[in-house]
Protein backbone atom coordinates (compact mmCIF):
# COMPACT_ATOMS: atom_id res chain seq x y z
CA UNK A 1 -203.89 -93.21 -99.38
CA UNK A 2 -200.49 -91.74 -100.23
CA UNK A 3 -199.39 -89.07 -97.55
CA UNK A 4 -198.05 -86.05 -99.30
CA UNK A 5 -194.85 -85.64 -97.26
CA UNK A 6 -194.07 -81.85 -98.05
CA UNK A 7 -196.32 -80.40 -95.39
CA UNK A 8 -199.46 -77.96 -96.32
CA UNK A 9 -198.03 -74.65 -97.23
CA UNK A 10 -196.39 -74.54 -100.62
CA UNK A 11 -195.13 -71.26 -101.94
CA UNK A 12 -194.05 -70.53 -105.45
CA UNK A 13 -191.06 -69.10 -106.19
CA UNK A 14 -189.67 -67.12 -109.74
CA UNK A 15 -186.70 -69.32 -111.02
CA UNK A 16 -184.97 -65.95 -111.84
CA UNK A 17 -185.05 -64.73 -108.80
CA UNK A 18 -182.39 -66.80 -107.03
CA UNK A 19 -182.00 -64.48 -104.15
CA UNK A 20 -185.25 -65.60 -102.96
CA UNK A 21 -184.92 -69.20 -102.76
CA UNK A 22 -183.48 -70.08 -99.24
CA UNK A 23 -185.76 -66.86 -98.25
CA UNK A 24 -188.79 -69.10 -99.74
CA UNK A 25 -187.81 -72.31 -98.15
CA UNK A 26 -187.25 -71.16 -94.43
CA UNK A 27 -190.96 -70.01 -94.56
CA UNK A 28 -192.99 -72.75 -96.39
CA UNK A 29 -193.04 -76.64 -96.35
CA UNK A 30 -192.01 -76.90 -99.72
CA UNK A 31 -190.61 -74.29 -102.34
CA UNK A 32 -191.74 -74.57 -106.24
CA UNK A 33 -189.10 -73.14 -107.80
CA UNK A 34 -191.45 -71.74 -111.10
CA UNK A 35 -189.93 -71.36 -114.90
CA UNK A 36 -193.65 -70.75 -116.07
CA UNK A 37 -195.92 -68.37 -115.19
CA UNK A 38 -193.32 -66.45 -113.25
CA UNK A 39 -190.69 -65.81 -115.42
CA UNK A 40 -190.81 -63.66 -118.37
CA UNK A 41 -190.07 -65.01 -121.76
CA UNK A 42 -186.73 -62.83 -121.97
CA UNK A 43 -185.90 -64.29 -118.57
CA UNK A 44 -186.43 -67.87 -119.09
CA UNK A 45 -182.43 -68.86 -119.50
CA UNK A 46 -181.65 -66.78 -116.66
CA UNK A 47 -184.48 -69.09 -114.82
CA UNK A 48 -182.89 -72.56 -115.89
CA UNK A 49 -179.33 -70.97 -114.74
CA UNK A 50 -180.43 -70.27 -111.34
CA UNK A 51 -182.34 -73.69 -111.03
CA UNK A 52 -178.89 -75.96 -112.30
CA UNK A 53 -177.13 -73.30 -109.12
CA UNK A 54 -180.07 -73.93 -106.68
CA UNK A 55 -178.57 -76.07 -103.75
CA UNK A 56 -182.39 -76.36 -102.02
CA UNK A 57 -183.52 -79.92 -99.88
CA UNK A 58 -184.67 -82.01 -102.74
CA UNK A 59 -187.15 -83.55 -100.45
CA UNK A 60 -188.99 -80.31 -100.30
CA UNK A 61 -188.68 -78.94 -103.49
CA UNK A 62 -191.23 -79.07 -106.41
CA UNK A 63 -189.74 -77.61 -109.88
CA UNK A 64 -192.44 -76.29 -112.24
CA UNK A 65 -191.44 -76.47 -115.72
CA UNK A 66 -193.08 -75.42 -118.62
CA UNK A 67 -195.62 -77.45 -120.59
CA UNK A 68 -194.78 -80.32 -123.26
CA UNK A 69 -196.32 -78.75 -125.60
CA UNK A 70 -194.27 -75.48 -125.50
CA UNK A 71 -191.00 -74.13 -126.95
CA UNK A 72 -189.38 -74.04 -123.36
CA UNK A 73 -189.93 -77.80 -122.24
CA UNK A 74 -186.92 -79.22 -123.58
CA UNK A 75 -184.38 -76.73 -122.51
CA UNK A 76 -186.18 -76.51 -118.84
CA UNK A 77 -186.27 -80.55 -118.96
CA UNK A 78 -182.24 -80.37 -119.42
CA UNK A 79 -181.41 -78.29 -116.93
CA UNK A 80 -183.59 -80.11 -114.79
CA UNK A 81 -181.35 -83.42 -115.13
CA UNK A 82 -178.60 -81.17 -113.92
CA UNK A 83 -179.96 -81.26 -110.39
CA UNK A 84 -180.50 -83.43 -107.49
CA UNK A 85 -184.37 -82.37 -107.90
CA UNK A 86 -187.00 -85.40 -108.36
CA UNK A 87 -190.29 -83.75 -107.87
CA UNK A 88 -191.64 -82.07 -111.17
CA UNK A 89 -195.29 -79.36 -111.43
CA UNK A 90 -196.69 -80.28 -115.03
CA UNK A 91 -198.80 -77.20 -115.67
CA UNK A 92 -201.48 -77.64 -118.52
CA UNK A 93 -201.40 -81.46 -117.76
CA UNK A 94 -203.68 -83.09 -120.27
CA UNK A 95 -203.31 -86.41 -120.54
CA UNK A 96 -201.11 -89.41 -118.87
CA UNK A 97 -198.85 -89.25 -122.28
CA UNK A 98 -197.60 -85.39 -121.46
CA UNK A 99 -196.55 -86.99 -117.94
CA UNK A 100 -195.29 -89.55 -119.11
CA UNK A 101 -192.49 -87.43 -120.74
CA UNK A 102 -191.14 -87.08 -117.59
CA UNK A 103 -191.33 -91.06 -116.79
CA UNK A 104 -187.87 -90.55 -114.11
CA UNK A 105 -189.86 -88.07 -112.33
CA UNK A 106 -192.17 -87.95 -109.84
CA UNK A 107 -194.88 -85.87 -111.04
CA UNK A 108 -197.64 -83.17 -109.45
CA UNK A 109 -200.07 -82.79 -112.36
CA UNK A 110 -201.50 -79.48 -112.82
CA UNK A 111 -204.64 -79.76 -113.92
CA UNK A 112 -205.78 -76.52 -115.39
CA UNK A 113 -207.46 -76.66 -118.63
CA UNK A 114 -210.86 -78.08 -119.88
CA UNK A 115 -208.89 -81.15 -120.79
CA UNK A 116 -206.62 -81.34 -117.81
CA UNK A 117 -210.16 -81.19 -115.80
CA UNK A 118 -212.15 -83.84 -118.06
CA UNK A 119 -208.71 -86.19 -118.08
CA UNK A 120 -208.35 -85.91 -114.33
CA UNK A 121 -208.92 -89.53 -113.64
CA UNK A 122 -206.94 -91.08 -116.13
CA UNK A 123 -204.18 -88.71 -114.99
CA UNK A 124 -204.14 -89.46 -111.51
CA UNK A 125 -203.75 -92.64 -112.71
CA UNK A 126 -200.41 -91.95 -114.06
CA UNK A 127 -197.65 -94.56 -112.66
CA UNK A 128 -195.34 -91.24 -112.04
CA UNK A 129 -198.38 -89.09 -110.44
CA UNK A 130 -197.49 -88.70 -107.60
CA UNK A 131 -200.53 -85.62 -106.90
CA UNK A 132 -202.90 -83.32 -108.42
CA UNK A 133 -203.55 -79.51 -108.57
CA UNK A 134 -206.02 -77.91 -109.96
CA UNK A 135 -205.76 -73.88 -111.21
CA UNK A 136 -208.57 -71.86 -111.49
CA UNK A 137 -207.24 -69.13 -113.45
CA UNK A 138 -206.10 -70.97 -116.53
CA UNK A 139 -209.52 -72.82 -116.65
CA UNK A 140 -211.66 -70.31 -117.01
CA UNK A 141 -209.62 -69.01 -119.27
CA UNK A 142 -209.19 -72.27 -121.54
CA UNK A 143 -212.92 -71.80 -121.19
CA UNK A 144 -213.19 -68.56 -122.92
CA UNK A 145 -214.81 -67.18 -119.50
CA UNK A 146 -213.20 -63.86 -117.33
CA UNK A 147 -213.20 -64.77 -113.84
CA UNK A 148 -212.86 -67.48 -111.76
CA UNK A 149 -214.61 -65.92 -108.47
CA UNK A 150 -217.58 -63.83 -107.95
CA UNK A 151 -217.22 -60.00 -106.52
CA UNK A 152 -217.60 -61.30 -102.68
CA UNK A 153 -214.30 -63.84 -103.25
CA UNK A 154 -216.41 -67.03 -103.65
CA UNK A 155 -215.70 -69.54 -106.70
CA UNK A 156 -218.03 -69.88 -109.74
CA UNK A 157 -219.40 -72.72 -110.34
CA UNK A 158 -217.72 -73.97 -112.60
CA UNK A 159 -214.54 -73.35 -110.32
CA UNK A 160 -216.24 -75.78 -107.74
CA UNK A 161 -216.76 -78.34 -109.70
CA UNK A 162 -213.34 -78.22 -111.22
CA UNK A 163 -212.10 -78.28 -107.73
CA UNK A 164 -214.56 -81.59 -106.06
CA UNK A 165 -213.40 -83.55 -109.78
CA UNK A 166 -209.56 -83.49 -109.18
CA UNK A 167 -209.83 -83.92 -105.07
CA UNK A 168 -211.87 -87.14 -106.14
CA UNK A 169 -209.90 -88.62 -108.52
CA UNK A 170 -206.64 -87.81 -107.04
CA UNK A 171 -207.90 -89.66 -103.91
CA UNK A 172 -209.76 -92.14 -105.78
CA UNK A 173 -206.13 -93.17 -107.22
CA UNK A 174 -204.74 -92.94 -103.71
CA UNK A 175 -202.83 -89.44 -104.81
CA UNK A 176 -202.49 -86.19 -103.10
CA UNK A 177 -204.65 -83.36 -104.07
CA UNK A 178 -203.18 -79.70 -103.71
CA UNK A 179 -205.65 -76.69 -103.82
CA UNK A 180 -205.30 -73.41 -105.95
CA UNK A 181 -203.23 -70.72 -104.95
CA UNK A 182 -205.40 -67.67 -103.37
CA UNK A 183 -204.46 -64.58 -105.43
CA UNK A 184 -205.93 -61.30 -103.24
CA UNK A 185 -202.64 -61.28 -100.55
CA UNK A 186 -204.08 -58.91 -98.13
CA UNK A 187 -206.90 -60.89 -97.39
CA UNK A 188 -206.17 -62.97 -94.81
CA UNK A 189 -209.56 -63.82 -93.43
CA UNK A 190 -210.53 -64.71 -96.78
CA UNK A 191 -206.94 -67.07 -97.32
CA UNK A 192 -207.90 -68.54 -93.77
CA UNK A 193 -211.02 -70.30 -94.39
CA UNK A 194 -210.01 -71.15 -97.89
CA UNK A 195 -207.42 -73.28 -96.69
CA UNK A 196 -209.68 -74.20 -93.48
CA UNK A 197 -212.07 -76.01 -96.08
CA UNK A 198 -209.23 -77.43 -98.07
CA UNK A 199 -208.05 -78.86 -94.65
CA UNK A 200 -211.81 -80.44 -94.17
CA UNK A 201 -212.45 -81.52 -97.92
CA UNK A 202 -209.33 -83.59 -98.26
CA UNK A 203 -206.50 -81.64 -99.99
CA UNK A 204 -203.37 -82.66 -98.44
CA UNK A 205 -201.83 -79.50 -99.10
CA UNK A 206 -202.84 -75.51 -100.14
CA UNK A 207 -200.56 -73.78 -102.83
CA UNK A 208 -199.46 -70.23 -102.35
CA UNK A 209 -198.01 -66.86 -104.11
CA UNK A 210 -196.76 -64.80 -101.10
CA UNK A 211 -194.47 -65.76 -98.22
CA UNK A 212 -196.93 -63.99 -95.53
CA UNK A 213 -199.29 -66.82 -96.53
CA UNK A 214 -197.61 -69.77 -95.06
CA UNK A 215 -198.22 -69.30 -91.71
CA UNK A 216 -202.33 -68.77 -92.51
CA UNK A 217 -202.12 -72.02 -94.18
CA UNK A 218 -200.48 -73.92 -91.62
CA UNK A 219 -202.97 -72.36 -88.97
CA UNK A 220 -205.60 -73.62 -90.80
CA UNK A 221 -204.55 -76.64 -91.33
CA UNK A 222 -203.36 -77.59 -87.97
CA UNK A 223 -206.35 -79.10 -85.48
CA UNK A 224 -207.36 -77.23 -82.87
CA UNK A 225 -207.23 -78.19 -79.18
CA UNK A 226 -210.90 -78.83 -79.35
CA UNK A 227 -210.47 -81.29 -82.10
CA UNK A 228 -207.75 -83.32 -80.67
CA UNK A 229 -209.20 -83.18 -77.63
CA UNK A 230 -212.40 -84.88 -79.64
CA UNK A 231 -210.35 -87.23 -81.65
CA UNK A 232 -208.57 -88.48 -78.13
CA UNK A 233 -211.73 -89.57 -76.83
CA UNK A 234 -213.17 -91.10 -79.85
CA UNK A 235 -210.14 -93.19 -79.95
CA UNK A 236 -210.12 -94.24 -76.48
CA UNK A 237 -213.93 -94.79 -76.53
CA UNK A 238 -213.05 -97.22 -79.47
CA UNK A 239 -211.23 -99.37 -77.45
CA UNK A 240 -213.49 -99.92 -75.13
CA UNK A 241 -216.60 -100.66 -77.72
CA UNK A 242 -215.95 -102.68 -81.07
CA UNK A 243 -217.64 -101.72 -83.75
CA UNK A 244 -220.43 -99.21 -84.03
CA UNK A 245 -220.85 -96.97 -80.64
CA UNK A 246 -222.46 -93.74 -79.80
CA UNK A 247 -220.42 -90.44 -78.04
CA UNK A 248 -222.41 -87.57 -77.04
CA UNK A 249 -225.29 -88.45 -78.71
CA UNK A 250 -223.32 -89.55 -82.29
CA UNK A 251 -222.95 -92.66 -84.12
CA UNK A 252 -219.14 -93.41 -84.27
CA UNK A 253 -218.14 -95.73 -86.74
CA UNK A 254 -215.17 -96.07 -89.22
CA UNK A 255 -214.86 -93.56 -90.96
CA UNK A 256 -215.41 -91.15 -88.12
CA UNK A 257 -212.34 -93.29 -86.62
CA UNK A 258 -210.10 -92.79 -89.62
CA UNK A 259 -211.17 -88.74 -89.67
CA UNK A 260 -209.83 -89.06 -85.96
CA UNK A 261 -206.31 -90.61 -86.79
CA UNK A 262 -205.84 -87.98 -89.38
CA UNK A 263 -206.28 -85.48 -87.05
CA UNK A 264 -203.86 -86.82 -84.39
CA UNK A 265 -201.48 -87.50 -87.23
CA UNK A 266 -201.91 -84.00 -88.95
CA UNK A 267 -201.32 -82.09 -84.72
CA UNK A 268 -198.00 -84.61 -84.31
CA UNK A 269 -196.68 -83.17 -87.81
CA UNK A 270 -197.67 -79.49 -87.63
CA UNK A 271 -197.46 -79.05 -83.71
């Protein structure tokens, strides 16, 4: 599988507010500097100005433009080729065509719509996929529904599903799934696990609103002592006994093996 090489905490940023950029990419792994959602419709030339300015890493920048299908795509897609950025968020992705209308790009598909969901497969797919998100907000919505969560924080249903369906077929392509940003800022317990079972379920990265997030993420996301400590001696018991063996009373085989690589490879990059 694909490594996503921008690291685990990824924090959006408002193209119009330029001031904020280098701010944005001291604290997170990878900046997405956002002409969507973010901006206001007023402030949307203002955005692409800033973003043709913007001197950020291009390694470990994302830019999120807005979808094909709207008035803004071709002006944000031209002052895109102004930059040195090669890494382009497709919100409302639907299909491997809209994608494909940014064939020079590398591409994170955001799947967030009924059809985005359904199409996930084909999308991942995509020769210039290079991951998926998924966004709970705008699927319930394109659902006709209110709310994503219940009232203690945890996702509907629906939600879950919408989540499992791009993880699998991002990694069923050998792409990089990114999970949904987490929208209530002051709770950080809440943010923690989150990102804790985003770690454990696959997603190779968590996406994120607020600066003060990036170290929760990253915390998460980073093994503990107790886990390397585990993965250490499943490794070194695998030496010593080919194939199938037991440790503390478990079967070890190889997937368990591959589970422990990641996590020696995930405490080398984050420690």
């Amino acid at each position: 599988m694909n490594e996503f090489m921008m690291g685990p905490a990824i924090l959006f940023c408002p193209g119009d507010r330029p001031e904020r950029f280098a701010k944005a990419a001291d604290r997170a792994d990878a900046v997405i500097i956002d002409l969507e959602d973010a901006v206001a419709q007023d402030q949307k030339e203002a955005a692409r100005r800033a973003l043709r300015e913007s001197e950020l890493h291009p390694a470990r920048t994302i830019v999120r433009v807005n979808p094909v299908d709207s008035v803004h795509f071709a002006e944000d897609f031209n002052a895109l080729k102004g930059t040195t950025y090669s890494t382009v968020m497709l919100p409302k992705a639907q299909s491997p065509e809209d994608c494909a209308q940014l064939a020079d790009y590398s591409v994170v598909a955001l799947c967030e719509t009924a059809a985005g969901v359904a199409n996930a497969a084909q999308i991942a797919a995509a020769p210039n996929v290079v991951a998926l998100m998924w966004g709970a907000e705008d699927l319930i919505a394109s659902l006709g529904g209110t709310s994503s969560r219940h009232g203690d924080g945890s996702y509907r249903q629906v939600a879950r599903f919408a989540r499992s369906h791009v993880l699998i077929h991002a990694a069923a392509q050998g792409k990089a799934a990114i999970d949904s940003v987490y929208l209530d800022i002051p709770d950080t317990d809440g943010l923690f696990l989150e990102a804790q079972d985003a770690k454990a379920s696959g997603f190779a990265a968590k996406a994120s609103i607020h600066p003060s997030q990036m170290q929760i993420i990253r915390r998460a996301y980073a093994p503990t002592a107790a886990e390397v400590e585990l993965a250490e001696r499943v490794l070194d018991e695998a030496k010593r006994h080919p194939g199938v063996f037991s440790l503390d009373g478990k079967m070890v085989d190889e997937p368990l093996l591959r589970q422990a690589r990641a996590t020696l490879a995930r405490a080398a990059k984050l420690g």
